[in-house]
Protein backbone atom coordinates (compact mmCIF):
# COMPACT_ATOMS: atom_id res chain seq x y z
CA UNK A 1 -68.12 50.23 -7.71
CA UNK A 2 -68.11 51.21 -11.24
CA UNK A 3 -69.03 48.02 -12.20
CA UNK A 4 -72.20 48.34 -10.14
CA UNK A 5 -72.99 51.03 -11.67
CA UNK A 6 -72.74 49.96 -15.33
CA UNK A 7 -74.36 46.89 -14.09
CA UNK A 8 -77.23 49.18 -12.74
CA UNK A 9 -77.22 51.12 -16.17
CA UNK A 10 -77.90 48.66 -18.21
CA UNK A 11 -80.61 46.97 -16.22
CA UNK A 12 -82.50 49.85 -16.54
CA UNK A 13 -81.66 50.21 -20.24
CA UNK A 14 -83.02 46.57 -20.60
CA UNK A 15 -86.33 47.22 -18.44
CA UNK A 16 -86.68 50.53 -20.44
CA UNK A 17 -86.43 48.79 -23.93
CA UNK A 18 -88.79 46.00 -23.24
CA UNK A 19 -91.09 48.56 -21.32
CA UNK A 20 -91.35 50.62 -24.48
CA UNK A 21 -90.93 47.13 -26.45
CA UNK A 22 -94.11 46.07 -24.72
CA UNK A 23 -96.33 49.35 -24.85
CA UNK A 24 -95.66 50.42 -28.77
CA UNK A 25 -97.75 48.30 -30.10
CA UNK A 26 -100.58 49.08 -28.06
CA UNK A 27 -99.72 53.37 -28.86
CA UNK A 28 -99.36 52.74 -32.49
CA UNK A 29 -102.98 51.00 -32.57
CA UNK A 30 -101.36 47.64 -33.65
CA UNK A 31 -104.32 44.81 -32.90
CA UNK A 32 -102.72 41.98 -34.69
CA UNK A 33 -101.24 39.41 -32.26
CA UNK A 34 -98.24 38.55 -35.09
CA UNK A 35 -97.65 42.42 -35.52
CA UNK A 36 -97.51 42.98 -32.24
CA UNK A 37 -94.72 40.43 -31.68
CA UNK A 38 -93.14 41.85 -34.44
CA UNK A 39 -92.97 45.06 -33.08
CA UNK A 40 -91.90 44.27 -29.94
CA UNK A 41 -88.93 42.19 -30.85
CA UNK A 42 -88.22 44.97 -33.29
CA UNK A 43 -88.36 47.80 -30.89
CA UNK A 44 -86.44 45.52 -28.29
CA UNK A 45 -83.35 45.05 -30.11
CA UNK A 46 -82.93 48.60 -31.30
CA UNK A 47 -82.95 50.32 -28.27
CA UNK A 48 -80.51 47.50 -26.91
CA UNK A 49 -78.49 47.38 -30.32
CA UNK A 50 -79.03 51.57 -31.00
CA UNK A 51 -76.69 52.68 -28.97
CA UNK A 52 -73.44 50.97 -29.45
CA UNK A 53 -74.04 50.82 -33.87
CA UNK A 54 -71.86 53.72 -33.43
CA UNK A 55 -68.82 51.54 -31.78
CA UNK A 56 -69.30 48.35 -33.54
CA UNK A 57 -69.14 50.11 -37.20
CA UNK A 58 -66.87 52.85 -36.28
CA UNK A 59 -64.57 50.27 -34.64
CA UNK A 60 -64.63 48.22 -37.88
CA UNK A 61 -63.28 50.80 -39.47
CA UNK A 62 -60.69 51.65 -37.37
CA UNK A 63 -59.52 48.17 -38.01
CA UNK A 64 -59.25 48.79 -41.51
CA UNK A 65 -57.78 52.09 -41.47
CA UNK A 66 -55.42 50.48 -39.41
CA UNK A 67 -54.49 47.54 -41.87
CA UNK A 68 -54.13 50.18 -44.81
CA UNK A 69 -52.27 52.72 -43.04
CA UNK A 70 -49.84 50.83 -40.78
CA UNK A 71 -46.85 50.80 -43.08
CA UNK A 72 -43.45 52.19 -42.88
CA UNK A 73 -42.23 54.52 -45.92
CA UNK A 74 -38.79 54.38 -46.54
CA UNK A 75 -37.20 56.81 -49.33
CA UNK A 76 -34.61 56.50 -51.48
CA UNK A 77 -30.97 56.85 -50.25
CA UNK A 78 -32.14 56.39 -46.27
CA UNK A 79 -29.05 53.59 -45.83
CA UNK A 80 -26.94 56.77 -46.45
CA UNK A 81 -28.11 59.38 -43.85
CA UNK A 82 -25.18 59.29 -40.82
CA UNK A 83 -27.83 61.66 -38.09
CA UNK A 84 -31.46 62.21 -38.51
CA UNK A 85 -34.16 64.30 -36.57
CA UNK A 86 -37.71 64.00 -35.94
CA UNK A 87 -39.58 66.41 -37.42
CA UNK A 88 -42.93 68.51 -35.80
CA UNK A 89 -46.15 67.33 -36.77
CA UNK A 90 -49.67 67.70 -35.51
CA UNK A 91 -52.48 65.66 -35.24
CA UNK A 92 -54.79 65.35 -37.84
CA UNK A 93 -58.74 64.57 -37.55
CA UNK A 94 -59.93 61.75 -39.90
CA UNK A 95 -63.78 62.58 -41.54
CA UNK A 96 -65.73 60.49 -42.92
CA UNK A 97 -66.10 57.95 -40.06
CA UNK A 98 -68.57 57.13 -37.44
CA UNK A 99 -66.09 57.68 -35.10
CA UNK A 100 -63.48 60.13 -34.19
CA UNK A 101 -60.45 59.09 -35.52
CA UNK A 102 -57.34 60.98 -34.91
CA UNK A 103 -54.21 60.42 -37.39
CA UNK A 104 -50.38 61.74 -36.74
CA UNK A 105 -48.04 61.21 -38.71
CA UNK A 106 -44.15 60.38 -37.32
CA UNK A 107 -41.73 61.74 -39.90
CA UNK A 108 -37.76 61.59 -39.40
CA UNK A 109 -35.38 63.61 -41.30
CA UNK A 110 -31.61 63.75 -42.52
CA UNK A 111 -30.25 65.94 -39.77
CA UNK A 112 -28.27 67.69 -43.01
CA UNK A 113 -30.57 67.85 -45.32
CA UNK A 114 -34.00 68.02 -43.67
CA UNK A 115 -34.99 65.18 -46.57
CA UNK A 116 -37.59 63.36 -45.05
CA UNK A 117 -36.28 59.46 -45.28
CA UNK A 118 -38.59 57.43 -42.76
CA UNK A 119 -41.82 57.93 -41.94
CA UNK A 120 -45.30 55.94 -40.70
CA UNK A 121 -48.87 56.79 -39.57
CA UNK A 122 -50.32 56.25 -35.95
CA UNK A 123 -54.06 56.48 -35.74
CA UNK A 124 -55.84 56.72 -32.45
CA UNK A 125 -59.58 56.47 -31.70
CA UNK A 126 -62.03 56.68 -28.05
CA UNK A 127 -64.41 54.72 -29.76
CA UNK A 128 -67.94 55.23 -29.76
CA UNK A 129 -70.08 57.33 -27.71
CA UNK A 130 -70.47 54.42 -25.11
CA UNK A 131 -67.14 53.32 -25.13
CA UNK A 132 -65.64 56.88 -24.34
CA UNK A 133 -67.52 56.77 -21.27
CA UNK A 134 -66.76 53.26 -20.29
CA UNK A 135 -62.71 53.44 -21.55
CA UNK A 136 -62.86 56.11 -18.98
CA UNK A 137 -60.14 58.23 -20.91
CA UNK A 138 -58.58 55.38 -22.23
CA UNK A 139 -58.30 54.75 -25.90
CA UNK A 140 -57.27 52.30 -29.17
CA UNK A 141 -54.58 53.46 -31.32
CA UNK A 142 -52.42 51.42 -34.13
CA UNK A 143 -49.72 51.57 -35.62
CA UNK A 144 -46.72 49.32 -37.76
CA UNK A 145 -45.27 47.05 -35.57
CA UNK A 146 -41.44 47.71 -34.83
CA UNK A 147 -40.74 47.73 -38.47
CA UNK A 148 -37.68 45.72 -39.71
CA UNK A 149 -36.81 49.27 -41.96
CA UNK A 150 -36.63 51.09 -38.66
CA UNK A 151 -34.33 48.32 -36.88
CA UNK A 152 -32.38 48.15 -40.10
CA UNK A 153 -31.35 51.74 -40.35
CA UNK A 154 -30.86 52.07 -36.53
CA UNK A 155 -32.79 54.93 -35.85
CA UNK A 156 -31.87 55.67 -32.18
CA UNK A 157 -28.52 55.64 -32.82
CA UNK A 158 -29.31 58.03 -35.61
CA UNK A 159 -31.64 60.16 -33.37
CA UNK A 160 -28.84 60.72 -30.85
CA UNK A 161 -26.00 61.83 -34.03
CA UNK A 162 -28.61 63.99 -34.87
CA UNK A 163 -28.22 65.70 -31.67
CA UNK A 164 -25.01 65.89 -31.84
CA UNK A 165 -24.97 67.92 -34.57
């Protein structure tokens, strides 16, 4: 059903754009046949294209935040911590995008210390104003894959000492 009605949506987003498509030329006083074409086709594929600019650059940038960001930071002397905790942090909102984009950093600490000695980025978007409605709450988020530094220092088993303690 909700495909039928984004189906219905954007047949009347199509019959609206080439309605208005079709009758600008004649409002704006354009008599050339050429211009009129040319304003048509132009007025055509922005309304259809207008709307989702905001998604297609916004998500492009995502992308690349994600590619810069997605790294694991590992300080010095982390093969030596024996328990570690996870510290509290909040989310953080990005500016500077067309997008939302929300960024949270994950940050573990030496249980005995409090020294952070691992920590990475996650970044999390809804996309553009189009896609929030048609993710229907869903939404994109990156970040490093299961990094080799994490699997290497055993960080579970670290978690769980921490605990302990």
């Amino acid at each position: 059903m909700i495909g039928l009605t984004f189906l219905a949506i954007g047949l009347l987003w199509l019959a609206f754009s080439v309605f208005v498509g079709r009758k600008l030329p004649r409002w704006l006083g354009i008599r050339n046949p050429a211009g009129k074409w040319a304003v048509t086709v132009a007025a055509v594929a922005v309304l259809l294209i207008g709307p989702f600019v905001d998604e297609i650059v916004g998500m492009r940038q995502f992308e690349r935040l994600c590619k810069e960001r997605a790294v694991v930071w590992v300080g010095p002397g982390a093969e030596k911590v024996t328990a570690a905790k996870k510290a509290a942090t909040k989310q953080e909102d990005l500016s500077g995008y067309w997008i939302p984009i929300h960024s949270r950093k994950v940050v573990y600490l030496d249980a005995a210390s409090g020294i952070p000695f691992l920590g990475y980025e996650t970044l999390s978007t809804k996309g553009g104003r189009i896609a929030r409605v048609a993710l229907l709450g869903g939404e994109h988020s990156c970040r490093p894959p299961n990094p080799n530094a994490m699997n290497y220092l055993n960080i579970d088993k670290l978690l769980e000492e921490g605990k302990t303690k």
